[in-house]
Protein backbone atom coordinates (compact mmCIF):
# COMPACT_ATOMS: atom_id res chain seq x y z
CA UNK A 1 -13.90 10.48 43.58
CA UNK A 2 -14.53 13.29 41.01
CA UNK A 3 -11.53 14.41 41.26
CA UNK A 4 -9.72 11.43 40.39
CA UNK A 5 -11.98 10.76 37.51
CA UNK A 6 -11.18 14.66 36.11
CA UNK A 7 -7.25 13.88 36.68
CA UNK A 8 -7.58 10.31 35.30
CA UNK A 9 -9.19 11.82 32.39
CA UNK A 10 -6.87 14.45 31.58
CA UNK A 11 -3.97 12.56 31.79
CA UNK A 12 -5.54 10.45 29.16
CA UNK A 13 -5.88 13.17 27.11
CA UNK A 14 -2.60 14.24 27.39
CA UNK A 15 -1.34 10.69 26.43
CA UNK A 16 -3.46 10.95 23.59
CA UNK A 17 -2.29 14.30 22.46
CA UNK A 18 1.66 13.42 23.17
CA UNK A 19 0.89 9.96 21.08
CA UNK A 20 -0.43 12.09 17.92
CA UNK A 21 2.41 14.35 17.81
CA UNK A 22 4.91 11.46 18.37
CA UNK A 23 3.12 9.98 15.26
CA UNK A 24 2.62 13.36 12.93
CA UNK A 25 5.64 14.73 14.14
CA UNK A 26 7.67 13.13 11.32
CA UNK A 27 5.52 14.07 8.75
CA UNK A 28 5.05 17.91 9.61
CA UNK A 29 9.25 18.24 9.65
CA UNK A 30 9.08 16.64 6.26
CA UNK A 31 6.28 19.36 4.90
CA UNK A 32 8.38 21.98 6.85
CA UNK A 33 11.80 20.83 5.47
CA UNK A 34 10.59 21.09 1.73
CA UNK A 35 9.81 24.65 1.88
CA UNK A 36 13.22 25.73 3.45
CA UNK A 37 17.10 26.25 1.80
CA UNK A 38 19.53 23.65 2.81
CA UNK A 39 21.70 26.49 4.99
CA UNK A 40 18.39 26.69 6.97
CA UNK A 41 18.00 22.99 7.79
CA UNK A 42 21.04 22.83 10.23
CA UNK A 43 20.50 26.12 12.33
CA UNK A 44 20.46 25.79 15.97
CA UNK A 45 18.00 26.10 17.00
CA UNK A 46 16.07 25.03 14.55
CA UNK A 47 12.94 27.00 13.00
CA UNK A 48 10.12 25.13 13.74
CA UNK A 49 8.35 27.26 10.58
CA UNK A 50 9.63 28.71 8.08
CA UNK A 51 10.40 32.12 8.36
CA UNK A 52 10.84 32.69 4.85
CA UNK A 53 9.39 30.03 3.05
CA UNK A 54 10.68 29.51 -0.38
CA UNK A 55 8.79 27.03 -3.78
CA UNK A 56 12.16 26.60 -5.47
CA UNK A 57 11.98 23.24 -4.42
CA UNK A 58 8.53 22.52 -6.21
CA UNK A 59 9.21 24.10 -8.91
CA UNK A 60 12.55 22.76 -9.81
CA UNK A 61 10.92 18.94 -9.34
CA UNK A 62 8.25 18.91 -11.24
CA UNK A 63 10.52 20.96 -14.12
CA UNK A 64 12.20 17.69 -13.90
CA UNK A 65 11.60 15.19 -16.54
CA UNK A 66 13.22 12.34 -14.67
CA UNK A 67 10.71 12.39 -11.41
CA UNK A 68 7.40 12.94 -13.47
CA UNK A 69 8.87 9.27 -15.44
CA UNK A 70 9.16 7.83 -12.12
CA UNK A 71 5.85 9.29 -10.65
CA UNK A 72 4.34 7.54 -13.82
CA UNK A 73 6.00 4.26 -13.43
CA UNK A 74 4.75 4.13 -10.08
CA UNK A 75 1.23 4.60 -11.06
CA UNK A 76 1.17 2.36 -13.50
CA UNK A 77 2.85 -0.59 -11.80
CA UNK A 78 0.71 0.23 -8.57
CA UNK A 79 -2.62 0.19 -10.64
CA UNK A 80 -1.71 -3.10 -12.65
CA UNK A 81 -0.76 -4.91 -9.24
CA UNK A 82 -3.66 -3.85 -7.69
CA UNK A 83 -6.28 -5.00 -10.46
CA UNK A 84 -4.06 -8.32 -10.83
CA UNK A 85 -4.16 -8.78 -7.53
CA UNK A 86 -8.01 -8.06 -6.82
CA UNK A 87 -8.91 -10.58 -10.00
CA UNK A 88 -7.25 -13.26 -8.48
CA UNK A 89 -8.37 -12.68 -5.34
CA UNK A 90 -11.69 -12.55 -5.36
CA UNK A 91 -11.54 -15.62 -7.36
CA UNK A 92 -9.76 -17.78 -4.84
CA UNK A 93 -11.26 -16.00 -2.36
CA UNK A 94 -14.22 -16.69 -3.46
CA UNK A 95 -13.52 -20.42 -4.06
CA UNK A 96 -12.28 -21.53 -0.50
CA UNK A 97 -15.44 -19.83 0.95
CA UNK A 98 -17.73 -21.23 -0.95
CA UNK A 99 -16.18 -25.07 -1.81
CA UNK A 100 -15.29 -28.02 0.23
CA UNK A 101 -12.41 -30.01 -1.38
CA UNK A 102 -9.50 -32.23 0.59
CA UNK A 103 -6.79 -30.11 1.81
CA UNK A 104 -8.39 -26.71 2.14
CA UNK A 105 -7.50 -25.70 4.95
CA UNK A 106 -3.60 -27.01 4.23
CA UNK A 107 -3.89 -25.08 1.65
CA UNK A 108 -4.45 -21.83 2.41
CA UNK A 109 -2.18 -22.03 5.54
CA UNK A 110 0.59 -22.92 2.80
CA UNK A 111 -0.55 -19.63 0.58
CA UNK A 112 -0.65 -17.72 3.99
CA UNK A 113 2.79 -19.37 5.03
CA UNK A 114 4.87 -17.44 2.10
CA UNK A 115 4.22 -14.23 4.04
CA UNK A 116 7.47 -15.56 6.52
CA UNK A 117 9.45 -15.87 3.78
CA UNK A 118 11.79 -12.71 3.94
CA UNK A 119 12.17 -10.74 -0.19
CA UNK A 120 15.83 -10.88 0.36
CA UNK A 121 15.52 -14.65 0.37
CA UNK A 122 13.50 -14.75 -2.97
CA UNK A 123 15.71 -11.84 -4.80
CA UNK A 124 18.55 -14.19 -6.21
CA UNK A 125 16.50 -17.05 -7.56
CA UNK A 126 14.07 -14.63 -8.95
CA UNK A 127 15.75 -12.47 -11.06
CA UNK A 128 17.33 -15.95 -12.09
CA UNK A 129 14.11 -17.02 -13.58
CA UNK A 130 12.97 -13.35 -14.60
CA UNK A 131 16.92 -13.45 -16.56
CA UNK A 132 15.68 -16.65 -17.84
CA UNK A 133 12.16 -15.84 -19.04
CA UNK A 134 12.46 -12.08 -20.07
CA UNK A 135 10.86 -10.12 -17.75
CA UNK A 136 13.48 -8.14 -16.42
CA UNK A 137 13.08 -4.41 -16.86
CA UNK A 138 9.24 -5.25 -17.47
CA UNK A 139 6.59 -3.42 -15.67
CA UNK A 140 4.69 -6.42 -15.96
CA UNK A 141 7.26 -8.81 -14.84
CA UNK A 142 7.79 -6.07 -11.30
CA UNK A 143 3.76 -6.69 -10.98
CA UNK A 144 3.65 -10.20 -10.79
CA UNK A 145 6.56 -9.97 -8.28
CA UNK A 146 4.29 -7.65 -6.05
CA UNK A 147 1.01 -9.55 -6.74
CA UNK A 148 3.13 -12.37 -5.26
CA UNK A 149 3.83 -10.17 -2.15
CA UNK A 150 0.39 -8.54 -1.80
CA UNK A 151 -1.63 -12.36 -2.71
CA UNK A 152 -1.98 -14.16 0.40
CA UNK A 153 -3.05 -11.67 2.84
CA UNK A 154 -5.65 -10.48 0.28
CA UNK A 155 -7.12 -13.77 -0.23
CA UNK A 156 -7.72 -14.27 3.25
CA UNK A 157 -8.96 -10.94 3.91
CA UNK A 158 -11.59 -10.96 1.03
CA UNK A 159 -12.54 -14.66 2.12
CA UNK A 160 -13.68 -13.36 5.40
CA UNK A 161 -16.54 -11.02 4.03
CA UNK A 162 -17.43 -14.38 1.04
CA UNK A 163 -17.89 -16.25 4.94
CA UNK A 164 -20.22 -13.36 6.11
CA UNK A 165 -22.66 -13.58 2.71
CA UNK A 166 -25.14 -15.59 3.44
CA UNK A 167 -25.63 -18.77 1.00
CA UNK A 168 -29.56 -18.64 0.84
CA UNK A 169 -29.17 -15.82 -1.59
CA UNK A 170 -27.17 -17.34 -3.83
CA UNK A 171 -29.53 -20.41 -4.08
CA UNK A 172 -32.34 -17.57 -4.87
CA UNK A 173 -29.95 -15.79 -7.65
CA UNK A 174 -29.54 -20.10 -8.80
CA UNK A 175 -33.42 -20.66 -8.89
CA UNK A 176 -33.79 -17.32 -10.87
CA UNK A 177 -31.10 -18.92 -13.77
CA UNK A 178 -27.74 -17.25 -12.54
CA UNK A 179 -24.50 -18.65 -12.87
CA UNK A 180 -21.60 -19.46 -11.04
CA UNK A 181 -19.69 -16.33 -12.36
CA UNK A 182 -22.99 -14.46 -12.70
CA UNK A 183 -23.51 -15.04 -8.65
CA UNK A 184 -20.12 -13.70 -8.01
CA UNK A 185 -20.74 -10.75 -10.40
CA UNK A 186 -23.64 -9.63 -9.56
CA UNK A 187 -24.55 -10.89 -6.41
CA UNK A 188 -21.20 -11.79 -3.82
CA UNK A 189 -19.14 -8.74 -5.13
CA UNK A 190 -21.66 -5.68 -4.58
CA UNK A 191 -22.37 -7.12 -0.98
CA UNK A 192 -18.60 -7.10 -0.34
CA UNK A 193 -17.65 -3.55 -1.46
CA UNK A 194 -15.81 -2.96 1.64
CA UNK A 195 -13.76 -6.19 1.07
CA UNK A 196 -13.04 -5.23 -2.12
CA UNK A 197 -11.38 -1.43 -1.52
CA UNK A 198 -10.01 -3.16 1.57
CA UNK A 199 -7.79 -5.05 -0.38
CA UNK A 200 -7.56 -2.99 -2.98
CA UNK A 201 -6.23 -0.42 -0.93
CA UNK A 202 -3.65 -2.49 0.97
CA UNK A 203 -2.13 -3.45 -2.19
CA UNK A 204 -1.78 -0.35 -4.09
CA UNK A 205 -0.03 0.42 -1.00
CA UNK A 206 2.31 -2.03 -0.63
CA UNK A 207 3.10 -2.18 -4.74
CA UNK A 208 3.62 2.30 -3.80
CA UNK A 209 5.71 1.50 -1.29
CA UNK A 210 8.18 -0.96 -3.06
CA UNK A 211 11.41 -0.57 -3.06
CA UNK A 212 13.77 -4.09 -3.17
CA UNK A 213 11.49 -5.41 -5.93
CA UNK A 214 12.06 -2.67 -8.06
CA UNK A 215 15.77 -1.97 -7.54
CA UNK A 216 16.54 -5.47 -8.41
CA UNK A 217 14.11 -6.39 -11.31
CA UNK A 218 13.99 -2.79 -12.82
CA UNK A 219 17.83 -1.25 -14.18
CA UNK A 220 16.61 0.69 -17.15
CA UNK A 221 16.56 4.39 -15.60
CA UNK A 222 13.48 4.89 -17.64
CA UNK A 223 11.52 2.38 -16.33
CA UNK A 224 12.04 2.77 -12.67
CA UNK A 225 9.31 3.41 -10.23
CA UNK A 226 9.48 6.55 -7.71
CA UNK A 227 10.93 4.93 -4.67
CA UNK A 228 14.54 3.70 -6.36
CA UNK A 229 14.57 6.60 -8.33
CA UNK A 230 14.62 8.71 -5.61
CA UNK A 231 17.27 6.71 -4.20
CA UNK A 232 19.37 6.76 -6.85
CA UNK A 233 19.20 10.27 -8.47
CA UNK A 234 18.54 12.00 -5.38
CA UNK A 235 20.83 10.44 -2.95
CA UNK A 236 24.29 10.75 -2.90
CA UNK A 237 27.59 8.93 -1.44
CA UNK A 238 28.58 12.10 0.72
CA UNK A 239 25.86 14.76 0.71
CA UNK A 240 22.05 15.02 0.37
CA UNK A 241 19.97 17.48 -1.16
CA UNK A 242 17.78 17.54 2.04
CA UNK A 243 15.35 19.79 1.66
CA UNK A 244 15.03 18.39 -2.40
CA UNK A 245 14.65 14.88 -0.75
CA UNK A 246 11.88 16.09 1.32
CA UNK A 247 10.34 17.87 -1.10
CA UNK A 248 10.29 14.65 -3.12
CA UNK A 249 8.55 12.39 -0.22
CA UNK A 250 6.01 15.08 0.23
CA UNK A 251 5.14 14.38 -3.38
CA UNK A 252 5.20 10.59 -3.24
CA UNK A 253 3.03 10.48 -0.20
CA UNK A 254 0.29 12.63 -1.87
CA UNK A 255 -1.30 9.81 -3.75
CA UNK A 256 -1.43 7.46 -0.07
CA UNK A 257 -2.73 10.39 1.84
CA UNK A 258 -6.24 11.06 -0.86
CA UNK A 259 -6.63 7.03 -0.87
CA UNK A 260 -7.01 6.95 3.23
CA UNK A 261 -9.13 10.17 2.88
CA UNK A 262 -11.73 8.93 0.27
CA UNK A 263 -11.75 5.38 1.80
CA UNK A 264 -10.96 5.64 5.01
CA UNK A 265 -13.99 4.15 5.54
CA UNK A 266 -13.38 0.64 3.90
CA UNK A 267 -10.43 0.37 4.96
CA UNK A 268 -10.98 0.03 8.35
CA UNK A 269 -13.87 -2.16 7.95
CA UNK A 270 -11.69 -4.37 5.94
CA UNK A 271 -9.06 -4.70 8.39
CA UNK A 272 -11.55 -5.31 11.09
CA UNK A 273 -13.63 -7.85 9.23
CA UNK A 274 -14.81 -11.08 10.90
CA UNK A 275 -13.10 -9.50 14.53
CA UNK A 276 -16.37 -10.01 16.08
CA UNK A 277 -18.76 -12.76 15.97
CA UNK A 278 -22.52 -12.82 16.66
């Protein structure tokens, strides 16, 4: 009996192990890849590290004025989707917890329904209207595409922890002369912190992440965002730059990798909100 319980639990183990290097795998080749020359990439076999590790590729990117414009872009876009996004949120989020009106629930299956709709479906007949209206190569015009994208999910998620607040302490924070906005201020948003980075986070990844939004509403070469321009200027028709190209993803997942380390935390307990019920 012991000794199935030691091989049961090694073999585990090993599962465990051979699942983390199937999943970080990818990601140490890439970190690998950007410190090697391209006549080093297709050596048989390969070098599994670099024997002699070279910078060249660092310091030839960030000499270039082209990817700091599109690091920038990125930033900005991803920031201003992710505070639109979080201000409207929280409001609606806030308003199918906490009001009963006809239709709610038809409602917010309809706002949760345009997640099935596919962006190659939407592309035409949006940059129709964006043509129409002017917001073509606009930063803001490319964030109210991705709030779009990013909107549903969010106001479901952050509706889930408005559900878990408990309504007696709003009725105190009513007695002592708040109001409706100074409830949700003061009161609902500090208790739903977690919530709040949890959505937060999701969208500045999905606005980071972004690539057929930009491409299509974005043609100026001065206002594209990281993942087109990288693409386009450092993609070819026959032959890649490899080890430039992976010296370019290492730099674009930077800004991913310190969001899941500072708030790991929320995160998680976003994603797992309302999963169990007491």
């Amino acid at each position: 009996m012991r000794r199935n319980a030691i091989i049961q639990f090694a073999v585990s183990r090993a599962g465990f192990i051979f699942y983390l290097i199937f999943l970080f795998f990818p990601l140490y080749w890439m970190l690998v890849t950007s410190f090697k020359t391209n006549d080093v990439l297709f050596k048989l076999p390969p070098e599994w590290l670099p024997f002699t590790p070279t910078f060249q590729h660092y310091v030839k990117l960030f000499s270039n004025n082209a990817f700091l414009i599109y690091y920038k872009n990125s930033l900005i876009v991803s920031a201003g989707t992710t505070v639109i996004t979080l201000l409207v949120a929280v409001s609606a989020g806030y308003a199918f917890s906490r009001f009963r009106f006809k239709f709610k629930e038809l409602l917010m299956f309809l706002i949760l329904s345009t997640q099935m709709l596919p962006i190659v479906a939407l592309l035409i007949a949006l940059y129709s209207m964006y043509n129409m209206y002017g917001l073509l190569n606009s930063h803001i015009g490319l964030m109210l595409a991705l709030t779009t994208s990013s909107l549903p999910f969010s106001i479901w998620m952050i509706k889930v922890f408005f559900d878990n607040i408990s309504g007696s302490l709003e009725e105190a924070a009513k007695i002592d002369g708040l109001g409706r906005w100074g409830i949700l201020f003061r009161i609902v948003m500090p208790l739903s912190k977690p919530g709040i980075f949890a959505v937060g986070i999701y969208t500045f990844i999905l606005s980071w992440d972004d690539f057929l939004y930009s491409l299509t509403l974005i043609n100026k070469d001065t206002l594209r965002t990281l993942n087109p321009g990288i693409s386009i200027r450092y993609m070819g028709e026959v032959s890649y730059d490899w080890a430039n190209i992976m010296t370019v993803c290492v730099t674009a997942v930077l800004p991913i990798v310190i969001l899941f380390m500072f708030f790991q935390k929320y995160m998680v307990s976003g994603l797992t909100a309302g999963a169990v019920k007491e």
